[in-house]
Protein backbone atom coordinates (compact mmCIF):
# COMPACT_ATOMS: atom_id res chain seq x y z
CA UNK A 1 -32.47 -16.16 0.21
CA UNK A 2 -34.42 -13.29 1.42
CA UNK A 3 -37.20 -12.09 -0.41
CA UNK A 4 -38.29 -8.34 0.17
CA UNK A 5 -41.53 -9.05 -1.00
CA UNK A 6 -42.27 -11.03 2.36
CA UNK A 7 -42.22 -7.62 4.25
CA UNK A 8 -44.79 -4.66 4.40
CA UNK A 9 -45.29 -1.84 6.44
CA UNK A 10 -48.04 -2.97 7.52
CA UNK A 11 -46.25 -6.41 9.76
CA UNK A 12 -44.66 -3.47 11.37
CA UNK A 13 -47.64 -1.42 13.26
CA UNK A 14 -46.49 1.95 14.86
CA UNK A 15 -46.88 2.30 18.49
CA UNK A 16 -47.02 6.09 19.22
CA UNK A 17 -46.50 6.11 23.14
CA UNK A 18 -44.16 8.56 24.09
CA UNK A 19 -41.81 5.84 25.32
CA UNK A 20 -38.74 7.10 26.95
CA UNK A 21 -39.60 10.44 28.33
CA UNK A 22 -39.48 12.78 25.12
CA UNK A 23 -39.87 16.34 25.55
CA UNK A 24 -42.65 17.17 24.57
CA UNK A 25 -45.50 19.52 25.79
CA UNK A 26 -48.51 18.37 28.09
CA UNK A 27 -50.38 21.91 28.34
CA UNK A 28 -52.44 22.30 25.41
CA UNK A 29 -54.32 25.82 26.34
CA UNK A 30 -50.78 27.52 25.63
CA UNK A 31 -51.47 30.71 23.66
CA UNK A 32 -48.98 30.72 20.58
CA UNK A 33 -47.00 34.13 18.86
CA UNK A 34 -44.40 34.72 16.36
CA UNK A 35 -41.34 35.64 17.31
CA UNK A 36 -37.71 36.38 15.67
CA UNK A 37 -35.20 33.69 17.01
CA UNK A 38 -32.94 35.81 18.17
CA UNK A 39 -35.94 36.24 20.85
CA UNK A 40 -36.15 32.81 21.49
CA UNK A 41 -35.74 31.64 25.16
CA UNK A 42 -35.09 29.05 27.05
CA UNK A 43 -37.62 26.40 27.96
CA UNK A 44 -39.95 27.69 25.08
CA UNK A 45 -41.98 25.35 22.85
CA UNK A 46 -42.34 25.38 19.50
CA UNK A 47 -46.12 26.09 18.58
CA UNK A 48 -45.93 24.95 14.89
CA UNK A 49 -43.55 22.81 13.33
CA UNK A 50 -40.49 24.06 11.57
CA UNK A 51 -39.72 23.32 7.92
CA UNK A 52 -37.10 23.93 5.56
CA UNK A 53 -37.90 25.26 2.06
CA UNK A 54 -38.19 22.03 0.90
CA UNK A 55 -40.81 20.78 3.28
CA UNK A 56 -38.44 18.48 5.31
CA UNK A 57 -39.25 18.72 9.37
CA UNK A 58 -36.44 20.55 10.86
CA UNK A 59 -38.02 20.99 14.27
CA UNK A 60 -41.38 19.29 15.61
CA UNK A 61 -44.25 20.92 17.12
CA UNK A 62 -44.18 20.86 21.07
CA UNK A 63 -40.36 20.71 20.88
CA UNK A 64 -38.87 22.01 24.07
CA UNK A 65 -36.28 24.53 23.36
CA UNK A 66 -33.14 23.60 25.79
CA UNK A 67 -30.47 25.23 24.08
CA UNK A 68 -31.27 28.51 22.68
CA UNK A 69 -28.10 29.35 20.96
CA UNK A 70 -27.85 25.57 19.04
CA UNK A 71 -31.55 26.67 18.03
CA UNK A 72 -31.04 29.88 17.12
CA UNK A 73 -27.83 28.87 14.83
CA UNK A 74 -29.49 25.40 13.38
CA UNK A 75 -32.38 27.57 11.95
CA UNK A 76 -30.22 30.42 10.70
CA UNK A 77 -28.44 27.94 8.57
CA UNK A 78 -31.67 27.43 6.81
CA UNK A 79 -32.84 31.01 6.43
CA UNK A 80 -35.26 30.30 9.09
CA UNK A 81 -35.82 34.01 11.05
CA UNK A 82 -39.25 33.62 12.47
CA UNK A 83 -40.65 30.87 14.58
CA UNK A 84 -44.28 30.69 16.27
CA UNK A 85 -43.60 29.62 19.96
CA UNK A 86 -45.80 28.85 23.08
CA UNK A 87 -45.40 31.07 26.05
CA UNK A 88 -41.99 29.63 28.38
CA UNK A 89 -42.58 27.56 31.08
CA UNK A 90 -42.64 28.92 34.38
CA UNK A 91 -40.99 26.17 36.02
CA UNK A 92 -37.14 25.65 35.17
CA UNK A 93 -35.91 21.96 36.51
CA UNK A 94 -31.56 22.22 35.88
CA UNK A 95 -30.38 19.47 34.08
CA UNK A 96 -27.88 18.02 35.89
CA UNK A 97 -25.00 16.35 33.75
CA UNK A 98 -22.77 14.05 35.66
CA UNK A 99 -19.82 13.35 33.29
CA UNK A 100 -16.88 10.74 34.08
CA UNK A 101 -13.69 11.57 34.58
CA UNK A 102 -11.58 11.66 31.68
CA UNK A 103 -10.49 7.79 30.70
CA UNK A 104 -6.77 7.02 32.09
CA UNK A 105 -4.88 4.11 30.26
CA UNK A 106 -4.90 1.73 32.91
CA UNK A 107 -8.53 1.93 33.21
CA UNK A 108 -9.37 1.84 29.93
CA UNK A 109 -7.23 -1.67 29.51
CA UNK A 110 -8.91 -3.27 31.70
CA UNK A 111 -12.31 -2.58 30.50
CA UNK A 112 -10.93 -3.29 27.07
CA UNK A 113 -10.42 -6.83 28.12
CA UNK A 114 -13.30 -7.57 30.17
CA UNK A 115 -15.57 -5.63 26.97
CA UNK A 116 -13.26 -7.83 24.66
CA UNK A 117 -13.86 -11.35 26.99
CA UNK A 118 -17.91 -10.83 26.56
CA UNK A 119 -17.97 -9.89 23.03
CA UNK A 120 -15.98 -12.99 21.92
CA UNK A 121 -18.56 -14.72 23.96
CA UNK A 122 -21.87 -13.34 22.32
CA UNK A 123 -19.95 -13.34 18.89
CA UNK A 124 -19.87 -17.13 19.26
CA UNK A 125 -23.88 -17.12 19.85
CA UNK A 126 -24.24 -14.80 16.75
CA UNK A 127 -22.23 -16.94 14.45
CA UNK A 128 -24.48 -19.60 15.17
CA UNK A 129 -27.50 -17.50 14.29
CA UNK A 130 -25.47 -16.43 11.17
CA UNK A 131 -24.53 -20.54 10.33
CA UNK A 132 -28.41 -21.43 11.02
CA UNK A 133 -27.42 -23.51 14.17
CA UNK A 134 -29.96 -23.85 16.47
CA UNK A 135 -29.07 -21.62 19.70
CA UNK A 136 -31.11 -21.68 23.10
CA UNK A 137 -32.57 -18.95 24.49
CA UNK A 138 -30.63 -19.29 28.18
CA UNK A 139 -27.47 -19.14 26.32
CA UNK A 140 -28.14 -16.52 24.61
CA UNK A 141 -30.14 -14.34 27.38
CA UNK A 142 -27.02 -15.14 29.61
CA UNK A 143 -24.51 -13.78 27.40
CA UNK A 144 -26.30 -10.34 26.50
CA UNK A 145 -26.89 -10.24 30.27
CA UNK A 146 -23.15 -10.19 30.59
CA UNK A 147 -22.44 -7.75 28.07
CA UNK A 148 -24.50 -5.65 29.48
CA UNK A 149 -23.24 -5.55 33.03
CA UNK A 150 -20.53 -4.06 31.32
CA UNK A 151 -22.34 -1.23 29.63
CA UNK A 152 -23.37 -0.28 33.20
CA UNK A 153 -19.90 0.24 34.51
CA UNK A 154 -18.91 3.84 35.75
CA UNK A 155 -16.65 4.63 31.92
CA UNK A 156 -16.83 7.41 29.98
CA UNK A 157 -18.78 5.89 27.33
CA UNK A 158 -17.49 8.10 24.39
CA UNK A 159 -14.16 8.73 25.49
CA UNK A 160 -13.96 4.84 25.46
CA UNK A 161 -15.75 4.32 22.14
CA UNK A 162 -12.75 5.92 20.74
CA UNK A 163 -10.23 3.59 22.57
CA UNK A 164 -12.09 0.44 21.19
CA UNK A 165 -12.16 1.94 17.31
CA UNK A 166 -8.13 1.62 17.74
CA UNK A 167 -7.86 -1.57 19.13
CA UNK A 168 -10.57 -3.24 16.48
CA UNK A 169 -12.43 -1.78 14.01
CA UNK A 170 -14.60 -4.65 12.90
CA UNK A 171 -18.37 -4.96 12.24
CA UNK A 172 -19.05 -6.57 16.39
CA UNK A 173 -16.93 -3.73 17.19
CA UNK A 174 -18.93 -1.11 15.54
CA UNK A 175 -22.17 -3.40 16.92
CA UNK A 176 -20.74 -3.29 20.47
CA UNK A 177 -20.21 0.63 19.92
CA UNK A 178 -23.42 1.75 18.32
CA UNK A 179 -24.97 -0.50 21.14
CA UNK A 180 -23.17 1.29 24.34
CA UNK A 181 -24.19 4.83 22.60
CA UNK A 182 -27.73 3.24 22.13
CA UNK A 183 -27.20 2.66 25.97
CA UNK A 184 -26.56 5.72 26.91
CA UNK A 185 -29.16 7.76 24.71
CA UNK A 186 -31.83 5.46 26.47
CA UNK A 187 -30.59 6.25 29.92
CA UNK A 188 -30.86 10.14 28.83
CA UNK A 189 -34.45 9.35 27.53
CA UNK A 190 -35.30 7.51 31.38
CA UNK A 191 -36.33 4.26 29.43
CA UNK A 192 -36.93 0.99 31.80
CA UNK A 193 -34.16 -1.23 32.02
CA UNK A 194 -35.81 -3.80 30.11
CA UNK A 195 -36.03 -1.28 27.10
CA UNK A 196 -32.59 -0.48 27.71
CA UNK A 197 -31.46 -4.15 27.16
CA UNK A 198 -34.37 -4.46 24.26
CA UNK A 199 -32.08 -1.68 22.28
CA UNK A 200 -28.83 -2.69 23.04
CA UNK A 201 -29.79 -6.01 21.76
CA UNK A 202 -31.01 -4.74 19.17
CA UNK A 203 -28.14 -2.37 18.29
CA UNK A 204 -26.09 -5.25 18.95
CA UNK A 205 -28.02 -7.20 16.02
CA UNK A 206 -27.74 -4.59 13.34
CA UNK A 207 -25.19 -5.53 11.21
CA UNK A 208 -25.37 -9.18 11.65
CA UNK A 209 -26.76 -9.71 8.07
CA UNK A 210 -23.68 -8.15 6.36
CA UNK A 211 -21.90 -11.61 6.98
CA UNK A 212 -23.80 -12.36 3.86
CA UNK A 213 -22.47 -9.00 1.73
CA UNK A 214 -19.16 -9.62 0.04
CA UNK A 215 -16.26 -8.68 1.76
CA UNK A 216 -14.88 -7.11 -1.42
CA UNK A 217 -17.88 -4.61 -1.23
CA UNK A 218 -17.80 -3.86 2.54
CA UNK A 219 -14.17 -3.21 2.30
CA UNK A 220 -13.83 -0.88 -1.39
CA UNK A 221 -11.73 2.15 -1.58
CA UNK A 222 -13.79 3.40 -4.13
CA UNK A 223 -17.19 5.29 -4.60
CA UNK A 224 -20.00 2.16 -4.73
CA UNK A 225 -21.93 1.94 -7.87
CA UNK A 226 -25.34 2.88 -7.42
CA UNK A 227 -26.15 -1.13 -7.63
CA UNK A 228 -23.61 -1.60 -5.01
CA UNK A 229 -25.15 0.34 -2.85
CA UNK A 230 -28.40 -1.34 -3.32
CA UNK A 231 -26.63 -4.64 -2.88
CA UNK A 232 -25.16 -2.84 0.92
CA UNK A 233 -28.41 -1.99 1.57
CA UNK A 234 -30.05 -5.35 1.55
CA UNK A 235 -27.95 -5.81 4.69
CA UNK A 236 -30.75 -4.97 6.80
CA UNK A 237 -33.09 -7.40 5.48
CA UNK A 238 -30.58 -10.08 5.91
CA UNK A 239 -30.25 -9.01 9.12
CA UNK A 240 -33.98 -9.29 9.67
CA UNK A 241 -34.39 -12.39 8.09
CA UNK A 242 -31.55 -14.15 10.38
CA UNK A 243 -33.79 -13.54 13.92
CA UNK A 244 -36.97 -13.07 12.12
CA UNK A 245 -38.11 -17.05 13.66
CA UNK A 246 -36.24 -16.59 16.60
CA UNK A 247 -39.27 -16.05 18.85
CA UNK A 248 -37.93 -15.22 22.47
CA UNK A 249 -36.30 -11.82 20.46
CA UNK A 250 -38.92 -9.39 20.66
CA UNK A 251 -40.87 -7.69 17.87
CA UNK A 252 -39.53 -4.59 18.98
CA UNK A 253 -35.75 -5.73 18.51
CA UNK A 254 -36.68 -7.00 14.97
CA UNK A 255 -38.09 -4.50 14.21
CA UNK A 256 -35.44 -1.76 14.98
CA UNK A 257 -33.22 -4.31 13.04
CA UNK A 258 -34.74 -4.19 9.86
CA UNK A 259 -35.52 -0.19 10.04
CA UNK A 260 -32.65 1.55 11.86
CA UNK A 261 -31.62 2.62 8.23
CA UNK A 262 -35.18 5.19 7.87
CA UNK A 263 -34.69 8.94 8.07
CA UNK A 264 -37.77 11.08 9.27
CA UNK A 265 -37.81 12.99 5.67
CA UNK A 266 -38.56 9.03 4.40
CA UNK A 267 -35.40 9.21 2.56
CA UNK A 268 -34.27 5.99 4.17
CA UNK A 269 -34.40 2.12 3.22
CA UNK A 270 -35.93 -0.44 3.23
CA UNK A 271 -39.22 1.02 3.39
CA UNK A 272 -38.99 4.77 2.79
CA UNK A 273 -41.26 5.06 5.73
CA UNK A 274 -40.78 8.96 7.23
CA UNK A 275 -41.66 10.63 10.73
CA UNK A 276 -43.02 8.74 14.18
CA UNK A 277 -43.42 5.80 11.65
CA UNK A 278 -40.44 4.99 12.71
CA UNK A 279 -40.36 3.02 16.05
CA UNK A 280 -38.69 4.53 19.04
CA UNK A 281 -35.68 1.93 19.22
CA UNK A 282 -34.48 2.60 15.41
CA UNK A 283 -34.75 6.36 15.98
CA UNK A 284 -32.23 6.11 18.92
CA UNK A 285 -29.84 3.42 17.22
CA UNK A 286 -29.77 5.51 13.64
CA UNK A 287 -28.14 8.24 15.96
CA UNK A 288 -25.68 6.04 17.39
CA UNK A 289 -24.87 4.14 14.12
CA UNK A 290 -24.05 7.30 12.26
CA UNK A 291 -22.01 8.72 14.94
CA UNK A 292 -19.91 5.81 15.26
CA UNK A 293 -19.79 5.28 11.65
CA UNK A 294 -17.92 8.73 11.30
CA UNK A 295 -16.34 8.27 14.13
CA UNK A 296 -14.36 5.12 12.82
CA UNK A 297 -11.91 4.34 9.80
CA UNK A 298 -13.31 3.49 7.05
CA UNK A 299 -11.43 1.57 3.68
CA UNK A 300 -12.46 4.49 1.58
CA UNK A 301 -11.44 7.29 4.32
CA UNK A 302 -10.04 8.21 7.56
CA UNK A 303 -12.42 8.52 10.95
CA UNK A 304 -13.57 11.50 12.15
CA UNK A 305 -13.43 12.89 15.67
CA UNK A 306 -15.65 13.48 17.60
CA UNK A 307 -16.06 16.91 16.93
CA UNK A 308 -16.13 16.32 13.29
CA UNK A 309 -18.39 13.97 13.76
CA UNK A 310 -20.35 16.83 15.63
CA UNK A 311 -20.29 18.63 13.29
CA UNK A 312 -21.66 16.65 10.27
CA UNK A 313 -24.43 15.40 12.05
CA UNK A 314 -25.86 18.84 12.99
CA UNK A 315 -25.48 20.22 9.69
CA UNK A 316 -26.06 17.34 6.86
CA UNK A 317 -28.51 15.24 9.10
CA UNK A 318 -31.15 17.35 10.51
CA UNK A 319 -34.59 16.80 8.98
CA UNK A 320 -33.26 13.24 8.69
CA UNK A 321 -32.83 12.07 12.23
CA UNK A 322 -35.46 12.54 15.17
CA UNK A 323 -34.69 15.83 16.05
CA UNK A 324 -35.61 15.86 19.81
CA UNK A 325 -33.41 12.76 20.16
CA UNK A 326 -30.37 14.07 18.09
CA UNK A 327 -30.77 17.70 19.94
CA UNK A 328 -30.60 15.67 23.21
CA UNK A 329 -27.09 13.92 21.91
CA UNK A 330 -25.33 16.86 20.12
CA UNK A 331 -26.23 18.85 23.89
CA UNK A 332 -24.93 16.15 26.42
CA UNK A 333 -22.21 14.50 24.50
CA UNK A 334 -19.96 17.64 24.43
CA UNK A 335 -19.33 17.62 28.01
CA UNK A 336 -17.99 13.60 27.71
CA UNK A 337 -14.80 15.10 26.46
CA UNK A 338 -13.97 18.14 28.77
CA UNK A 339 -10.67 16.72 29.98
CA UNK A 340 -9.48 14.82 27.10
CA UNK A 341 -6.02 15.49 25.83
CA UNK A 342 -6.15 16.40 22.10
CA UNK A 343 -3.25 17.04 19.41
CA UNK A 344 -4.43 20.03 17.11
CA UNK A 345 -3.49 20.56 12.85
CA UNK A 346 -0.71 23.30 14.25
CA UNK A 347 1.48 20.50 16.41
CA UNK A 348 -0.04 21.29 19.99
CA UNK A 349 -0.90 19.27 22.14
CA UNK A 350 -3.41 20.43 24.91
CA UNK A 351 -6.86 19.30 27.02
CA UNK A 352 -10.19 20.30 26.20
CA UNK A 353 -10.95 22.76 29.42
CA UNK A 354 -14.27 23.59 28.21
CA UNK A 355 -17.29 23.54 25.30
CA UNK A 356 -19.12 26.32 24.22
CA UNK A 357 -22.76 25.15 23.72
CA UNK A 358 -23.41 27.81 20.70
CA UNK A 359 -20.26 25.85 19.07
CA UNK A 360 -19.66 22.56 20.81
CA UNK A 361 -16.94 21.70 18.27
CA UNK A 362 -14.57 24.96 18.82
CA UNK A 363 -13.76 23.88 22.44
CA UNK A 364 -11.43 25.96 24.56
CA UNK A 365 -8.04 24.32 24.68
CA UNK A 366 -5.80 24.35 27.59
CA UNK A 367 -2.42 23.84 25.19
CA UNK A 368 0.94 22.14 27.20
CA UNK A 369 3.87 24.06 28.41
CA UNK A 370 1.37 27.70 27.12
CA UNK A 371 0.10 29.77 29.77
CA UNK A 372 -2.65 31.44 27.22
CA UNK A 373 -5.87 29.39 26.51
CA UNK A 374 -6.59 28.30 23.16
CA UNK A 375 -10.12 29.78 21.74
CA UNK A 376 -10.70 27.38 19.02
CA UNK A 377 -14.11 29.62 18.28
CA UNK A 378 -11.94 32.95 17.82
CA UNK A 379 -11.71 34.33 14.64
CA UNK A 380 -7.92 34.05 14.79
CA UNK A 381 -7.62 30.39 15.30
CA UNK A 382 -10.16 29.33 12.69
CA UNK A 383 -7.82 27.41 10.61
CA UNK A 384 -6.81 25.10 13.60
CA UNK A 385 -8.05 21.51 14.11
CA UNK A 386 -8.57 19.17 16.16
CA UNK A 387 -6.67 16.55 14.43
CA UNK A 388 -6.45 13.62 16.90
CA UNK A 389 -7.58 12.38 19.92
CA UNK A 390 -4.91 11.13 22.57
């Protein structure tokens, strides 16, 4: 039995190093000004945070403004006009995006196995957590070590995610998903390998407690009660309390277990806790968790694509996630899917040529056996869909 009582905010002290290379401002002699957003640059910071009328952070002080247009449009949404800045920076560094080709079939079977053959293997080693067997650390170590050679194979991560969904949509798979996006938000955020493998353990470990959660409530068609939701919810306490004594897993996986489920506006669980309260690790894996939630087929609906997906999360989650981190996602995970081959809501079938950054979801299609390009952002093809991924 776990007991909720047994865990306070306080066994969970915040460490506020600006782990992973967040953009944030080091010049703090910037003179600030008001400004419209439609006279927002890039590169400028944000002098003052940005709230919605509610009081919910939408954007943090010191945020680095990479994308003026995504800005611009997020804030407009909220009948947010006027934003004070700090002056631009004066020197511009590129960011260079180096995308993989699009995923061929052949490829993306034999990955499938070799991803498959390691995840059966750690499975094993999680069961035994789950069963209360004893398990040695070498075993374990050896097999994440494995799984993560993997991760660091030269695959389009989120073109792949989507192959895997198909094959087995499962809690490990969702774990091994939410795990290789974890991977590759810390690799955009320059952590240290070690932190890498620290949260794609830990992203590996999220779900592990809902063993324990009837099957009858993971799987309903229905709307949950409001007391079945409570009873999903304890899943991350069960989670917690399953590697909780297991000493060689750090405090920092453990604790990204048990709090991955926190949103900045404290509207999350268990705690309620709200802002940089919330460690690093969690931040990054709530991202990656809701994304391949909606992302994946559910009992109660169908999965999203990515672009839906997209979609959702810039509109119904900001103020909830870490907005530097999910600004940093929505901005590099477009280009993952230039080259993909798509089937729209009208019958076409065509490949995403290109993605607009003021409206990453209405990519340009180039359609099959059509000489025109397909606008998905024009005013004349607003009713059309991307309806599947091929």
């Amino acid at each position: 039995m776990h007991s909720e009582a047994n865990i306070s905010l306080k066994d969970f002290p915040v460490n506020n190093t600006n782990k992973g290379g967040m953009p944030v401002s080091t010049n703090e002699s910037l003179p600030i000004d008001e400004v419209h957003i439609s006279d927002v640059k890039e590169n400028m910071i944000v002098g003052r945070e940005i709230t919605n009328d509610r009081g919910v952070v939408l954007v943090p002080k010191e945020f680095v403004i990479r994308n003026p247009e995504r800005f611009q449009s997020m804030l407009a949404q909220y009948n947010v006009f006027d934003v004070v800045i700090e002056i631009p920076k004066e020197e511009k560094v590129p960011e260079i995006v180096v995308v993989e080709p699009s995923v061929n079939s052949l490829k993306v079977k034999k990955f499938v196995e070799k991803f498959d053959k390691k995840r059966e293997g750690l499975k094993n080693e999680f069961e035994k957590i789950i069963k209360g067997e004893g398990i040695q650390e070498k075993d374990l170590v050896n097999k994440i070590e494995e799984t993560l050679e993997v991760f660091k194979e030269d695959m389009n991560i989120f073109q792949l995610t989507q192959k895997i969904k198909d094959l087995d949509d499962i809690t490990y798979a969702h774990a091994h998903n939410v795990a290789l996006i974890s991977y590759s938000i810390g690799k955009w955020l320059d952590l240290k390998q070690q932190d890498l493998n620290d949260l794609s353990l830990a992203a590996l470990l999220i779900d592990i407690g809902k063993i324990q959660i009837p099957q009858t409530l993971l799987n309903k068609k229905e709307q949950l009660t409001n007391d079945e939701w409570l009873e999903l919810q304890k899943h991350v306490i069960l989670s917690y309390d399953l590697i909780k004594n297991y000493t060689f897993i750090s405090f920092e996986i453990k604790q990204a277990v048990l709090l991955h489920h926190e949103k900045i506006d404290g509207s999350g669980y268990p705690m309620g806790i709200k802002g940089d309260k919330i460690p690093l690790f969690a931040r990054i894996i709530a991202i990656a968790d809701i994304y391949s939630a909606l992302t994946a087929k559910r009992p109660y609906r169908d999965k999203k694509t990515p672009f839906e997906a997209i979609k959702i999360m810039e509109t119904q989650f900001m103020g909830k996630l870490d907005t530097n981190i999910l600004y940093l996602f929505l901005n590099r995970i477009g280009d993952y899917f230039v080259g993909q081959k798509v089937k729209l809501s009208n019958g076409q079938i065509g490949e995403i040529l290109f993605i607009p950054k003021r409206n990453i979801y209405r990519p340009i299609i180039k359609l099959e056996n059509v000489d025109p390009l397909m606008d998905l952002t024009a005013d004349a093809n607003k009713a059309i869909e991307i309806e599947e991924f091929i």
